[in-house]
Protein backbone atom coordinates (compact mmCIF):
# COMPACT_ATOMS: atom_id res chain seq x y z
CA UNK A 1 -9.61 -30.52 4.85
CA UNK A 2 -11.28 -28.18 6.81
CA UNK A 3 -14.25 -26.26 5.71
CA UNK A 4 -12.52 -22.56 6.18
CA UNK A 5 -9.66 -24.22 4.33
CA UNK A 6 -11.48 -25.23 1.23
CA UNK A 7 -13.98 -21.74 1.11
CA UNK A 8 -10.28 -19.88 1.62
CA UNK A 9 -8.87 -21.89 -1.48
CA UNK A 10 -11.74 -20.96 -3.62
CA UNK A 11 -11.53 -17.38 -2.66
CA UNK A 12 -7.88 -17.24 -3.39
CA UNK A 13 -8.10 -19.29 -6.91
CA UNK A 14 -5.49 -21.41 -5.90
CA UNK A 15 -5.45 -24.42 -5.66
CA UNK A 16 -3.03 -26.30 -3.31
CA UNK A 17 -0.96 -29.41 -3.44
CA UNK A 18 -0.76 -29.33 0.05
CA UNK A 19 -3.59 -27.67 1.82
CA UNK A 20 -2.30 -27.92 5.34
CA UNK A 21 0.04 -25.21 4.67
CA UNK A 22 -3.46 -23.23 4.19
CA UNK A 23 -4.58 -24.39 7.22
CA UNK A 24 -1.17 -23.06 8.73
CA UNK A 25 -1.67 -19.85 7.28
CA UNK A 26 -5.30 -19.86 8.84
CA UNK A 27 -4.73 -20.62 12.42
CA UNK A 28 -3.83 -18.19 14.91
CA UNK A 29 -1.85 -18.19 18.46
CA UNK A 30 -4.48 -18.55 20.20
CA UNK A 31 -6.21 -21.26 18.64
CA UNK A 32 -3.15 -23.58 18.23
CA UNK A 33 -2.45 -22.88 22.06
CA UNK A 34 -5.87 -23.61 22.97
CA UNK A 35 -5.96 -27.66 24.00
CA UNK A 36 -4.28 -30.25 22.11
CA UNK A 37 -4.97 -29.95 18.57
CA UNK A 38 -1.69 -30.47 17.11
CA UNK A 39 -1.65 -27.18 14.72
CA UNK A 40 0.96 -24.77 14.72
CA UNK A 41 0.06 -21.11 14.57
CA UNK A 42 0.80 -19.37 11.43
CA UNK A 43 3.50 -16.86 13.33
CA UNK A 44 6.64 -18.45 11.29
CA UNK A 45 4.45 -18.45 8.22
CA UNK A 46 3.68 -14.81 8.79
CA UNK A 47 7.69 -13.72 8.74
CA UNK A 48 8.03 -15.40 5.25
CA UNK A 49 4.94 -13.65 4.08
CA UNK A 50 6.67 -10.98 5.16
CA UNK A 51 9.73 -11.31 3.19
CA UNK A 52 7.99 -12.34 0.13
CA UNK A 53 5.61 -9.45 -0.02
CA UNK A 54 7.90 -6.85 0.32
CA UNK A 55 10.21 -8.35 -2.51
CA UNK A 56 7.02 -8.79 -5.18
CA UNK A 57 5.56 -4.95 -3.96
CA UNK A 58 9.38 -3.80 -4.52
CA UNK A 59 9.56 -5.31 -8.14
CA UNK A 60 6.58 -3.72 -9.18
CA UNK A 61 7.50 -0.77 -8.16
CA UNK A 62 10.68 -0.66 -9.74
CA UNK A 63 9.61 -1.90 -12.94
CA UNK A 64 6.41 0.24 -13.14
CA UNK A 65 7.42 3.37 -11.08
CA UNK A 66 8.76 6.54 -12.19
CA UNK A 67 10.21 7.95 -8.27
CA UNK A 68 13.43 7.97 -6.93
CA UNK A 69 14.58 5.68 -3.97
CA UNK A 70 12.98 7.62 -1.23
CA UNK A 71 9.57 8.21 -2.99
CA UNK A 72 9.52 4.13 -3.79
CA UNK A 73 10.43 3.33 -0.41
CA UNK A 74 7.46 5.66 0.68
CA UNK A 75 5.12 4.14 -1.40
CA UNK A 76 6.41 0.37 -0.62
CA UNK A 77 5.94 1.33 2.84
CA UNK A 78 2.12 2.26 2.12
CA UNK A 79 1.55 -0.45 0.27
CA UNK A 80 2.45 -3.32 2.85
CA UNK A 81 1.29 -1.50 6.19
CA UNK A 82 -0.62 -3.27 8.53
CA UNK A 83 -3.63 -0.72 7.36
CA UNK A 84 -3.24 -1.39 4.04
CA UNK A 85 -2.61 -5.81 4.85
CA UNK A 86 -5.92 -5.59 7.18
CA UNK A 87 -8.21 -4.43 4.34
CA UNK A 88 -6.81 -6.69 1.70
CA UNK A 89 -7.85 -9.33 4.19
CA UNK A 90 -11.17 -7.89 4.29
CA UNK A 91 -11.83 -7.65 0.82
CA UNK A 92 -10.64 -11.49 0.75
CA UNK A 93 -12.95 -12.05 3.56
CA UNK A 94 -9.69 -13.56 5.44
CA UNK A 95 -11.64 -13.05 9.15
CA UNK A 96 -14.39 -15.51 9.02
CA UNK A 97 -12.08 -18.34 7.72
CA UNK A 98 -9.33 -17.63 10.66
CA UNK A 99 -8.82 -20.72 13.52
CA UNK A 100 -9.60 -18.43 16.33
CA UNK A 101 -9.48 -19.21 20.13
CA UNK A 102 -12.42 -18.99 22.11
CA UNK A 103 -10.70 -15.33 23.94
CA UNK A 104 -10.17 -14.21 20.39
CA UNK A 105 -13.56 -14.95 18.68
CA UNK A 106 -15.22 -13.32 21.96
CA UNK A 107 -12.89 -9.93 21.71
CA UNK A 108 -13.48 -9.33 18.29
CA UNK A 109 -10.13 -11.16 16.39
CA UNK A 110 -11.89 -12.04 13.36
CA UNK A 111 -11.75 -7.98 12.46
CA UNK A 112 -8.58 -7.12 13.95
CA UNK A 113 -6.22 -5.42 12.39
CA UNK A 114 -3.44 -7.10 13.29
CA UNK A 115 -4.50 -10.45 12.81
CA UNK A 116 -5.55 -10.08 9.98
CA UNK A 117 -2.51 -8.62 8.48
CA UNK A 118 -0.58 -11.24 9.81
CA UNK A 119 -2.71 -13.17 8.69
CA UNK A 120 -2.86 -11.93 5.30
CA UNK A 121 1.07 -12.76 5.11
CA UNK A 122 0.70 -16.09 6.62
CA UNK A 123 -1.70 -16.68 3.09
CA UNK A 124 1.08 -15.42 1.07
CA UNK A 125 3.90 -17.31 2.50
CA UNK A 126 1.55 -20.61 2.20
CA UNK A 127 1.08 -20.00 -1.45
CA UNK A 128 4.94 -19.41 -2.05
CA UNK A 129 5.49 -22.52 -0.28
CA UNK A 130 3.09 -24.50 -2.17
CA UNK A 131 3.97 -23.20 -6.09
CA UNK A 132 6.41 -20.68 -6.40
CA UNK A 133 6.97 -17.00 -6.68
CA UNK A 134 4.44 -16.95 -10.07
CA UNK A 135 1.32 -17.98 -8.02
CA UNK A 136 2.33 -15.75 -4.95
CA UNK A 137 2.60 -12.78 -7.61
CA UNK A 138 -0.78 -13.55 -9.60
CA UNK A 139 -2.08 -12.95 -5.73
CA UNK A 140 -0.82 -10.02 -4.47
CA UNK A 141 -0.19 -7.38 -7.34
CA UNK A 142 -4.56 -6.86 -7.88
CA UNK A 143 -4.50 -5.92 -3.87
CA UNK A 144 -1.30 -3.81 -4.66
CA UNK A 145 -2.19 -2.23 -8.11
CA UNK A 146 -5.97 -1.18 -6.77
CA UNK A 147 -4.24 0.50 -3.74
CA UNK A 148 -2.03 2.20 -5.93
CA UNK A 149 -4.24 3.44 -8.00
CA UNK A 150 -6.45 4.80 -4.94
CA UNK A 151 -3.70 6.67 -3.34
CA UNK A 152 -2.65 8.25 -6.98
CA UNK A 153 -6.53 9.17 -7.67
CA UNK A 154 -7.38 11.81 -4.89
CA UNK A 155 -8.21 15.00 -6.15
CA UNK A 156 -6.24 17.70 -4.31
CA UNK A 157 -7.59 20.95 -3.69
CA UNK A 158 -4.34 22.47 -1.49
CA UNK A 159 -1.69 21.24 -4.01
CA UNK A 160 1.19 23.28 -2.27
CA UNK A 161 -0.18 21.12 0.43
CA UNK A 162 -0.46 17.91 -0.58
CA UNK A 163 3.10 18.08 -1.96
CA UNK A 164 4.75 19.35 1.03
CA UNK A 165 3.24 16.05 2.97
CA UNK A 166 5.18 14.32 0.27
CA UNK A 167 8.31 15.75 0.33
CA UNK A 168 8.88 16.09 3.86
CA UNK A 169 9.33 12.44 3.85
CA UNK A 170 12.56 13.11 3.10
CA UNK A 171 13.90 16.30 5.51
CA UNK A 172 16.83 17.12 3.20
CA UNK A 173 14.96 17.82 0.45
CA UNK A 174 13.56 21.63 0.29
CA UNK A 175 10.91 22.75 -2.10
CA UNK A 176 10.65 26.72 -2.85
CA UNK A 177 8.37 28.71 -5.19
CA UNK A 178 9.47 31.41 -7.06
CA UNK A 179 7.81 34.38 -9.38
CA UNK A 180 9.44 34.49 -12.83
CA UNK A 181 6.67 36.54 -14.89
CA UNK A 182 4.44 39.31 -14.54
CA UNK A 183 2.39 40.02 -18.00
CA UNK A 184 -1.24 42.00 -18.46
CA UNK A 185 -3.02 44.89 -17.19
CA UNK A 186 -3.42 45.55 -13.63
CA UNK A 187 -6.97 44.57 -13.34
CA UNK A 188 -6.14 41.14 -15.07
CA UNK A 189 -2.61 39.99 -14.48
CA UNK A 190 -1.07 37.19 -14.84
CA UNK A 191 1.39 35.41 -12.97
CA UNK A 192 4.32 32.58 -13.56
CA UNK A 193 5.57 30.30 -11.04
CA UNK A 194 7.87 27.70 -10.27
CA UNK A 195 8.37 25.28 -7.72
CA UNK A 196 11.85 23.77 -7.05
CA UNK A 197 12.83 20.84 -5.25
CA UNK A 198 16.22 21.94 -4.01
CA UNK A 199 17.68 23.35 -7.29
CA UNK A 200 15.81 21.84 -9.93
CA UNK A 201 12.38 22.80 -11.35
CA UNK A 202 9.54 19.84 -10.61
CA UNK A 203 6.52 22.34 -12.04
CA UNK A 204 5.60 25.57 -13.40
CA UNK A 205 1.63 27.47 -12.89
CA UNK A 206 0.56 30.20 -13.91
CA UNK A 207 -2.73 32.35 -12.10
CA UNK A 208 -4.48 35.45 -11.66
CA UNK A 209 -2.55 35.55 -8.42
CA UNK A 210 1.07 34.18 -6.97
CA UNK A 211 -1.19 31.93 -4.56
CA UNK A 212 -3.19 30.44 -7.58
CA UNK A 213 -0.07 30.51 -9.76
CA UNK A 214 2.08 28.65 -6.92
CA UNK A 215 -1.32 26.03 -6.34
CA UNK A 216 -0.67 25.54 -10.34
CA UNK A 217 3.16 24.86 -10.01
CA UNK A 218 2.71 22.40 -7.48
CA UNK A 219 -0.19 20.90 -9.30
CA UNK A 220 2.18 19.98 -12.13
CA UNK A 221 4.80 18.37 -9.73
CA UNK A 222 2.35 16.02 -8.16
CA UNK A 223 1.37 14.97 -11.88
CA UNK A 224 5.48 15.02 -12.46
CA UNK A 225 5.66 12.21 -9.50
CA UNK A 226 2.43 10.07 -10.68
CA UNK A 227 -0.19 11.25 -8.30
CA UNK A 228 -3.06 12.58 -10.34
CA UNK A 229 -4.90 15.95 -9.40
């Protein structure tokens, strides 16, 4: 067994029955093209990894998400990006245990984005492989539950803003804003808002003006779809 091989396993907490399909995941392109080493590259790995990844990220996001279709697709999408795959790598310190070729190692490959999302998949596909969908799982849901909870944590200051981003995801939906209430005196009145999504009411604010009243409404739908504020 190689020595990337067995510090990969130990970072991972898995161990493997067979750790060549580690050593798979581990080696890229270039390396396995590079001379006669009989290793395969991990690019058939990688379309597994794939697969498997977006099935697990899709279960947990049906079972523990409170969106529609489009907002889960959104986040699924977010979740399994080759952004989002590169830094899980990172954090699993993927880069200095890749099978590099001598081009790649010179051009910078161990901190590539690309590889090492690939890469990243190649490692998930190797565990399926090896014991099942249960150790795959135990693997990738802390990556996917700590980027959730980062992209639901930002504080917004430009609410109307930050829900606009997120609806326009979806171009048939239309969000509007409308003034229901006027109450107090002139020099301290108060104003009610809400904020439809098409027909139906996602949030109500009220504010000393329609702008902070409107920031209010659409402070309440962003807590209405899970993102905190």
């Amino acid at each position: 067994m190689k020595e990337s091989t067995r510090v990969m396993m130990e970072r991972i907490g898995y161990t493997f029955q067979e750790p060549m399909l580690l050593e798979n995941a581990l080696t890229h392109s270039s390396y396995a093209n590079e001379g006669n080493r009989g290793l395969k590259s991990n690019e058939r790995l990688e379309f597994l990894g794939d697969s498997v990844l977006g099935f697990i990220t899709a279960g947990y996001l049906f079972r523990h998400g409170s969106g529609q279709e489009g907002e889960l697709t959104r986040l699924r999408a977010s979740l399994v990006c080759e952004k989002a795959l590169s830094s899980y790598a990172r954090k699993l310190g993927l880069g200095d245990c890749l099978l590099l070729g001598r081009g790649e190692l010179r051009g910078g490959g161990t901190d590539r984005p690309s590889i090492l999302a690939d890469a990243f998949e190649a490692v998930i596909a190797a565990i399926y492989l090896d014991g099942g969908l249960e150790p795959a799982e135990a693997f990738i849901l802390p990556y996917i539950k700590e980027e959730l909870s980062q992209q639901r944590r930002p504080q917004f200051k430009d609410y109307k803003t930050a829900l606009q981003e997120i609806v326009q995801q979806n171009p048939e939906e239309q969000l509007t804003y409308l003034l229901v209430g006027e109450s107090g005196p002139d020099h301290n009145k108060q104003f009610a808002v809400e904020v439809h999504l098409n027909s139906n009411v996602i949030g109500t604010g009220r504010g000393r003006s329609k702008k902070e009243a409107e920031q209010q409404a659409a402070r309440e739908a962003l807590k209405l779809m899970g993102y905190d504020g």
